[in-house]
PDB file of N, CA and C in Angstrom:
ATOM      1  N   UNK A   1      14.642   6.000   1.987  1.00  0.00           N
ATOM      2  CA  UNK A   1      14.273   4.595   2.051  1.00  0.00           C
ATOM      3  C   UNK A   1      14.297   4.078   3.483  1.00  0.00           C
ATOM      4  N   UNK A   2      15.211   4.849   4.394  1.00  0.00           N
ATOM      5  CA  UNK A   2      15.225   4.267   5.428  1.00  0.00           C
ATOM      6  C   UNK A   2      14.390   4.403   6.202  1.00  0.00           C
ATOM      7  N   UNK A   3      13.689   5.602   6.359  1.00  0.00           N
ATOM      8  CA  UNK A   3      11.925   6.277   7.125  1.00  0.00           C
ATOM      9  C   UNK A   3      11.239   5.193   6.589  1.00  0.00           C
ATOM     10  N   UNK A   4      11.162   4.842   5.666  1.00  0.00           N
ATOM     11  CA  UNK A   4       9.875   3.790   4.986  1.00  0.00           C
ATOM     12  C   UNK A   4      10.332   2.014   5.813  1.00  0.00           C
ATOM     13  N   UNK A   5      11.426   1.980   5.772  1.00  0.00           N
ATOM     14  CA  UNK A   5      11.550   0.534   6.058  1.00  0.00           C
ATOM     15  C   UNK A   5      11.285   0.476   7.410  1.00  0.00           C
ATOM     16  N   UNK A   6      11.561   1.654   8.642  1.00  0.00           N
ATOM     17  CA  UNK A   6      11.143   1.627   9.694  1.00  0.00           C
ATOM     18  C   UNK A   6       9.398   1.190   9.456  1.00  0.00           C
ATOM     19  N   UNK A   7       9.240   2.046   8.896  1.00  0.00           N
ATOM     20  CA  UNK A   7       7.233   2.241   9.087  1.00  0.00           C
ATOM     21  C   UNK A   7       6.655   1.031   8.480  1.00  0.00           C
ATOM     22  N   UNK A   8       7.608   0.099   7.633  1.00  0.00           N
ATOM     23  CA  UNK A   8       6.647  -1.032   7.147  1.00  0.00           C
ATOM     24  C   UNK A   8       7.132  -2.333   7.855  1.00  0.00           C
ATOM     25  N   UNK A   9       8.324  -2.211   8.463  1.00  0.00           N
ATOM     26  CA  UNK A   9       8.529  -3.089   9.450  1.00  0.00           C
ATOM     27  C   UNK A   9       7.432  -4.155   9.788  1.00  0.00           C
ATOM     28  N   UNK A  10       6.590  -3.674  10.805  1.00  0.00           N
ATOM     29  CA  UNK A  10       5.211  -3.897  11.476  1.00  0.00           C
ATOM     30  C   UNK A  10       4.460  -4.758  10.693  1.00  0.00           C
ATOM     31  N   UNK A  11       4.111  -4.355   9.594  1.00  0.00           N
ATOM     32  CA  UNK A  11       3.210  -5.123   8.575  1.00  0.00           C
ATOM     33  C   UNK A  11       3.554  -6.717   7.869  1.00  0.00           C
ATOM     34  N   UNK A  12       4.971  -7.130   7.902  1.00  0.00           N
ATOM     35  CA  UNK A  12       5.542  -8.693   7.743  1.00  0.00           C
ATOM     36  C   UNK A  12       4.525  -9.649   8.654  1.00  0.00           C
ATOM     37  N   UNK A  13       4.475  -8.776  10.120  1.00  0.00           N
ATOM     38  CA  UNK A  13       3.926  -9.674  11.157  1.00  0.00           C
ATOM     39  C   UNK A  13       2.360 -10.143  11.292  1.00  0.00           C
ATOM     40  N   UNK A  14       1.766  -9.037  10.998  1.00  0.00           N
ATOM     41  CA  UNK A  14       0.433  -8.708  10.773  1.00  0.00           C
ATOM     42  C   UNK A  14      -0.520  -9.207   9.687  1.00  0.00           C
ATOM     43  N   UNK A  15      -1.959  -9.731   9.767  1.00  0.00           N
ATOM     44  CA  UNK A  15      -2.702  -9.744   8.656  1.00  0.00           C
ATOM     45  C   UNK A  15      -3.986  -8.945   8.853  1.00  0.00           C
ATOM     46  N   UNK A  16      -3.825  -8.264   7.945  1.00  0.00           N
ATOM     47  CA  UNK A  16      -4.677  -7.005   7.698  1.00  0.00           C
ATOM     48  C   UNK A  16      -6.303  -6.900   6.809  1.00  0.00           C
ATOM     49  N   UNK A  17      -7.726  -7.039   7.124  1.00  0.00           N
ATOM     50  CA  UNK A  17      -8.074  -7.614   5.706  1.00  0.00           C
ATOM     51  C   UNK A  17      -8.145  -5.774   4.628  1.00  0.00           C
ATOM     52  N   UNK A  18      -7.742  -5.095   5.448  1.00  0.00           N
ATOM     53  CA  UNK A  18      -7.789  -3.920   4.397  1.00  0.00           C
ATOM     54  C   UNK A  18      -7.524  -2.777   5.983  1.00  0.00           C
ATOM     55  N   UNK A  19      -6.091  -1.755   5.374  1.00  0.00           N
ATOM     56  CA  UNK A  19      -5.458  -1.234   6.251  1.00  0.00           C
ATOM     57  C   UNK A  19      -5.144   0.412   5.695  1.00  0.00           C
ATOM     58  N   UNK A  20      -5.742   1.498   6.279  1.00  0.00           N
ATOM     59  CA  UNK A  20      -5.225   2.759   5.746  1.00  0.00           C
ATOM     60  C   UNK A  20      -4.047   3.169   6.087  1.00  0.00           C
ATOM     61  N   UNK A  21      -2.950   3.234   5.162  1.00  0.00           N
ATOM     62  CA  UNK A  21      -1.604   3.842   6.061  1.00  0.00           C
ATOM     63  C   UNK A  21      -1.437   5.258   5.533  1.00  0.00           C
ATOM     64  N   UNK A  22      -1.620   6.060   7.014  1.00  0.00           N
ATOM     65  CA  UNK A  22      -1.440   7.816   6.351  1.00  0.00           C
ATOM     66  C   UNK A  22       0.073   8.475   6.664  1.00  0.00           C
ATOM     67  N   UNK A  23       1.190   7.907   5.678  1.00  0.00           N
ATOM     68  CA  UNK A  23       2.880   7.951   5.951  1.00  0.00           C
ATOM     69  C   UNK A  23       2.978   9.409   5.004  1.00  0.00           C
ATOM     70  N   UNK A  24       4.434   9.484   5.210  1.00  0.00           N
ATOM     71  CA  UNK A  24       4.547  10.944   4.814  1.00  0.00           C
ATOM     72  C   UNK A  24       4.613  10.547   3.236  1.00  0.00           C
ATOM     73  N   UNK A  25       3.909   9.834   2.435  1.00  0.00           N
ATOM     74  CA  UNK A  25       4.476   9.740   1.128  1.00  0.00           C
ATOM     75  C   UNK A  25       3.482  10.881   0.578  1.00  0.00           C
ATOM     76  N   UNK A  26       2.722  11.344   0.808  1.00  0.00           N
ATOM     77  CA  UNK A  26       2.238  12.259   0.611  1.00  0.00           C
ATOM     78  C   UNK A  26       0.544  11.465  -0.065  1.00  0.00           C
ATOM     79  N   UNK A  27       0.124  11.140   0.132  1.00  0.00           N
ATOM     80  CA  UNK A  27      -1.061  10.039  -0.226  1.00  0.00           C
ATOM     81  C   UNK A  27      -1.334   8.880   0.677  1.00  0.00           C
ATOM     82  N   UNK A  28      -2.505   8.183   0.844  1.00  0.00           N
ATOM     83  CA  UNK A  28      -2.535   7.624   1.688  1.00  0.00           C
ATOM     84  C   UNK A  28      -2.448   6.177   1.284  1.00  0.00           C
ATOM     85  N   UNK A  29      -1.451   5.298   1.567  1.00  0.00           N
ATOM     86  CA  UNK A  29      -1.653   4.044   0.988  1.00  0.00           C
ATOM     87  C   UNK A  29      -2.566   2.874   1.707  1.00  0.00           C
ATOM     88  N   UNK A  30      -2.557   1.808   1.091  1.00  0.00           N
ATOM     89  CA  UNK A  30      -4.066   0.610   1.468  1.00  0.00           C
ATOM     90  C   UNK A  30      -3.270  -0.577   1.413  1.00  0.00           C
ATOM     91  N   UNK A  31      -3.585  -1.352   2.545  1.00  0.00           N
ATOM     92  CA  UNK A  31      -3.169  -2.630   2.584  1.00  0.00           C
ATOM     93  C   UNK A  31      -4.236  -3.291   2.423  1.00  0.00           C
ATOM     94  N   UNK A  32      -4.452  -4.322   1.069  1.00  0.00           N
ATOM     95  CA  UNK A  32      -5.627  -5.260   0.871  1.00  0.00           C
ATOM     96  C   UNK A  32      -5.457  -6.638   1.828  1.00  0.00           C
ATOM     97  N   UNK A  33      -5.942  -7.713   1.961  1.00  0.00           N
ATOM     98  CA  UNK A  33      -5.587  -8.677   2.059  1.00  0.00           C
ATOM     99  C   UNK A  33      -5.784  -9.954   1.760  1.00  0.00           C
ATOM    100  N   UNK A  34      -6.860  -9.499   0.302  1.00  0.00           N
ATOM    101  CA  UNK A  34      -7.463 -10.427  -0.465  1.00  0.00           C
ATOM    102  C   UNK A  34      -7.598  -9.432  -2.019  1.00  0.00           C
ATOM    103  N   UNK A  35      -7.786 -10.652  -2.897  1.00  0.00           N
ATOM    104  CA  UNK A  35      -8.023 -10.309  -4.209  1.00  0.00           C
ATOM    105  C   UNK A  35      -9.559  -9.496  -4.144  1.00  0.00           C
ATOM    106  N   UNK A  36     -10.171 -10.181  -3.379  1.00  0.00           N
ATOM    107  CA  UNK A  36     -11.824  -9.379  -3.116  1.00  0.00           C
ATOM    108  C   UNK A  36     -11.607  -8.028  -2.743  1.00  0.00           C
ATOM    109  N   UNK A  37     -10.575  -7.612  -1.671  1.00  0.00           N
ATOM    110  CA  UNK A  37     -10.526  -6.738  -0.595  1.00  0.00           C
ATOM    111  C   UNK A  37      -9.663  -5.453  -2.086  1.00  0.00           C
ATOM    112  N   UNK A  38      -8.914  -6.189  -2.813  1.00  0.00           N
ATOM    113  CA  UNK A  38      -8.734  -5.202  -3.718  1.00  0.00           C
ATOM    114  C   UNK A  38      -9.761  -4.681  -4.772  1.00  0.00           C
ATOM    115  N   UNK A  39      -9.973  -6.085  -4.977  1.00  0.00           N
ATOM    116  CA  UNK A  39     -11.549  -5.057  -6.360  1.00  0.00           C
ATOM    117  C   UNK A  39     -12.008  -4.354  -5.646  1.00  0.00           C
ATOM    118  N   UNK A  40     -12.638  -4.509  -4.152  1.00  0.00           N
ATOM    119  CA  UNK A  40     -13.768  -3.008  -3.497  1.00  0.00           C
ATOM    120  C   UNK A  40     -12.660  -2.178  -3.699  1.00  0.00           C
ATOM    121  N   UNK A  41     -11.866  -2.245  -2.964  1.00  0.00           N
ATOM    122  CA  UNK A  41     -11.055  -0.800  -2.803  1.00  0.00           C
ATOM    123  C   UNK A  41     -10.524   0.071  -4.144  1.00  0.00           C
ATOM    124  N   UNK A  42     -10.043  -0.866  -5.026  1.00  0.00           N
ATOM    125  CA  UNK A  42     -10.591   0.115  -6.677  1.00  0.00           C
ATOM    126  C   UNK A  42     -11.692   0.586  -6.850  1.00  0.00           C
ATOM    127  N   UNK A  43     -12.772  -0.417  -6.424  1.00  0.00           N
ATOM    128  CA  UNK A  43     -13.898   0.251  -7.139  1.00  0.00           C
ATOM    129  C   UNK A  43     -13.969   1.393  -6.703  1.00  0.00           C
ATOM    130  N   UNK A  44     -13.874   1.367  -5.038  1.00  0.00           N
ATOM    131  CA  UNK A  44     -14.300   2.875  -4.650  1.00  0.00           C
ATOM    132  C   UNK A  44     -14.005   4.074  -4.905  1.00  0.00           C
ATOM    133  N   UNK A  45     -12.375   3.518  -4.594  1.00  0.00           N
ATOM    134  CA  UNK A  45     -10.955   4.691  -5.596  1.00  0.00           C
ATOM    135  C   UNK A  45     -11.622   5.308  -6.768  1.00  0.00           C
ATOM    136  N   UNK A  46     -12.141   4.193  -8.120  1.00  0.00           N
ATOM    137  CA  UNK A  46     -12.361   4.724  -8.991  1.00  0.00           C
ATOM    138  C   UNK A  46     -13.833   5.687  -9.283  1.00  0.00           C
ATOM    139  N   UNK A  47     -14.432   5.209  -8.435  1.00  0.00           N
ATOM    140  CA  UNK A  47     -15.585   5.829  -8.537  1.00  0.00           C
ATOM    141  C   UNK A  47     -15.656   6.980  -7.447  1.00  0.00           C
ATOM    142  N   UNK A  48     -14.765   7.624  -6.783  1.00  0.00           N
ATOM    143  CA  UNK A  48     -14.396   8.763  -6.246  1.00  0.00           C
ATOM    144  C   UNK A  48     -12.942   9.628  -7.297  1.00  0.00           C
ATOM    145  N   UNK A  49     -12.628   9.116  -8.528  1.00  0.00           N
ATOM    146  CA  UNK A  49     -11.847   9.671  -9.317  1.00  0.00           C
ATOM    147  C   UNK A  49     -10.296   9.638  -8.942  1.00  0.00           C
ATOM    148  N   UNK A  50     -10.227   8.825  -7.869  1.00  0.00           N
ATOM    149  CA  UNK A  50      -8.253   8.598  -7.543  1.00  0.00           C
ATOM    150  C   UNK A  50      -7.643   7.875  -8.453  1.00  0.00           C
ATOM    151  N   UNK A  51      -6.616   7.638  -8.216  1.00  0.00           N
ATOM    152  CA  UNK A  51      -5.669   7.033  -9.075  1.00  0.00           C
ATOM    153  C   UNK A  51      -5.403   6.083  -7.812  1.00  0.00           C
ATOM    154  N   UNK A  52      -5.073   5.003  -8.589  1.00  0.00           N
ATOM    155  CA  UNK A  52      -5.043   3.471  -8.055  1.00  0.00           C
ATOM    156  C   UNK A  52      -3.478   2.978  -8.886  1.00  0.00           C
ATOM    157  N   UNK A  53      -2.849   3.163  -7.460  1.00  0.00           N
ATOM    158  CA  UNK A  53      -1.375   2.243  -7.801  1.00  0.00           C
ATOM    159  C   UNK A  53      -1.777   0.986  -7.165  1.00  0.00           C
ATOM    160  N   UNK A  54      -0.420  -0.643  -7.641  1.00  0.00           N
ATOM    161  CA  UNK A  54      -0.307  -0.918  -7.522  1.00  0.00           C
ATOM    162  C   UNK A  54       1.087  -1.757  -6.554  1.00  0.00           C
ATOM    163  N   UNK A  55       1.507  -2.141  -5.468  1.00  0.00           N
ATOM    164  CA  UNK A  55       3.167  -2.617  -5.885  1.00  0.00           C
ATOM    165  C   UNK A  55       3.227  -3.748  -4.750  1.00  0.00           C
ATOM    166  N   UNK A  56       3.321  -5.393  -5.565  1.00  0.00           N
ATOM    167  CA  UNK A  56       3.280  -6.179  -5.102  1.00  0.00           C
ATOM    168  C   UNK A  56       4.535  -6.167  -4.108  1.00  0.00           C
ATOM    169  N   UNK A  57       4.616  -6.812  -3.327  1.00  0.00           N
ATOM    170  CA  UNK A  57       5.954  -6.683  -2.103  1.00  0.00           C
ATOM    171  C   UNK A  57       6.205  -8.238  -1.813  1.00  0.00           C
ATOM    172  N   UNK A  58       5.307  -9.035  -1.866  1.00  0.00           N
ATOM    173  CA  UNK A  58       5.716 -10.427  -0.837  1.00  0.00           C
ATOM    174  C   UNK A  58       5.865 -10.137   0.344  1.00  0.00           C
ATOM    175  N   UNK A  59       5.748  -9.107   0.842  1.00  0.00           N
ATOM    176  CA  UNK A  59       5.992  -8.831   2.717  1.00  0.00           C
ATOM    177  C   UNK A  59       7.661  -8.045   2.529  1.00  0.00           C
ATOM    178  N   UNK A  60       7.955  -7.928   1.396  1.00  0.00           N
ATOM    179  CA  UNK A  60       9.286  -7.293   1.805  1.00  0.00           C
ATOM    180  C   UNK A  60       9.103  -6.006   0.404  1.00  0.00           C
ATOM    181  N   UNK A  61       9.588  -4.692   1.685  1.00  0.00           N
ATOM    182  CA  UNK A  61       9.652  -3.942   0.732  1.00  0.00           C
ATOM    183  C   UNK A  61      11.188  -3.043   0.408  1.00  0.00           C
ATOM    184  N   UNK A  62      11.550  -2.703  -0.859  1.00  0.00           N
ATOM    185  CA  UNK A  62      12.973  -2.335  -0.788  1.00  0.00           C
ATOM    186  C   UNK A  62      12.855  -1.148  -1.473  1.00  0.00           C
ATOM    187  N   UNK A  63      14.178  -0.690  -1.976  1.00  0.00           N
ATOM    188  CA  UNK A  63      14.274   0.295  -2.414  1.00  0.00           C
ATOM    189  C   UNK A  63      13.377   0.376  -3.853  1.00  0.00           C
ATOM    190  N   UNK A  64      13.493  -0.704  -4.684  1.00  0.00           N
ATOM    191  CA  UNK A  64      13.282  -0.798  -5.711  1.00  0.00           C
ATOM    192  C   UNK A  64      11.442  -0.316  -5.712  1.00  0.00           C
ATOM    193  N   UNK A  65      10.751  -1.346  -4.577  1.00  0.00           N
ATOM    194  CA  UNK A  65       9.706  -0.849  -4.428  1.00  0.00           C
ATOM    195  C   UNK A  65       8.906   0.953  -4.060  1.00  0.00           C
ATOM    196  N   UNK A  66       9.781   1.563  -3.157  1.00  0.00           N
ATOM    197  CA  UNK A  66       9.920   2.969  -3.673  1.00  0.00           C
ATOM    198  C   UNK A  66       9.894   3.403  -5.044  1.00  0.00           C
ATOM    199  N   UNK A  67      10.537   2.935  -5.606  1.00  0.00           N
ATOM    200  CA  UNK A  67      10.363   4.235  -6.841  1.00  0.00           C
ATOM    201  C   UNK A  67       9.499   3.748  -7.380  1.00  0.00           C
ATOM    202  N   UNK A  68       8.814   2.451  -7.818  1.00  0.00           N
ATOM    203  CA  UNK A  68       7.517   2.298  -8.140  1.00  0.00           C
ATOM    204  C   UNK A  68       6.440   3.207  -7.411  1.00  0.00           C
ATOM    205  N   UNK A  69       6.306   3.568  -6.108  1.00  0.00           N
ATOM    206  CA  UNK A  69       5.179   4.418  -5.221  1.00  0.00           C
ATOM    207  C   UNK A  69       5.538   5.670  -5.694  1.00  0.00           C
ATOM    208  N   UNK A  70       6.469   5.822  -5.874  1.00  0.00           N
ATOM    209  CA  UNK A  70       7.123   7.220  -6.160  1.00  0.00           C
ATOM    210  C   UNK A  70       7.076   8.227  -7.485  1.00  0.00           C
ATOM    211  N   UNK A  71       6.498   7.194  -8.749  1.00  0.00           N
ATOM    212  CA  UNK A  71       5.941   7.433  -9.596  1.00  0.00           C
ATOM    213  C   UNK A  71       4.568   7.794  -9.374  1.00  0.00           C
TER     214      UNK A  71
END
C-alpha cells in the first residue's frame, strides 16, 4: 500500500481530462475526468475485449481502495 500511495500522491493536485497510469499493478490504469471521458474510455475498453474496473476515490486513495483494484 505504501508504493501506491507514493505514486498517487501527484494526482490530488492535478486535473486530468483522461490519464494512462502504467504502475506496477500489473495493468494499466485510466484517470477519467468527466462522466463523458468515462463512457469513451469503456467504450473502447469494451470494444477491444478488456475488462473495465471501476474505484471511486474522491482524490483519496487507501488501503481499502486497493483491494477493490486488486480484485
Amino acid at each position: 500500500y505504501q508504493n501506491y500511495k507514493s505514486k498517487f500522491k501527484y494526482l490530488k493536485t492535478q486535473t486530468y481530462p483522461s490519464l494512462l497510469l502504467p504502475f506496477d499493478f500489473g495493468f494499466l490504469m485510466q484517470v477519467a475526468g468527466s462522466i463523458a471521458e468515462i463512457r469513451r474510455l469503456v467504450g473502447v475498453a469494451k470494444k477491444a475485449g478488456q475488462t473495465v474496473g471501476f474505484v471511486a476515490t474522491l482524490g483519496a486513495l487507501h488501503g481499502g481502495h486497493m483491494s477493490l483494484i486488486e480484485r
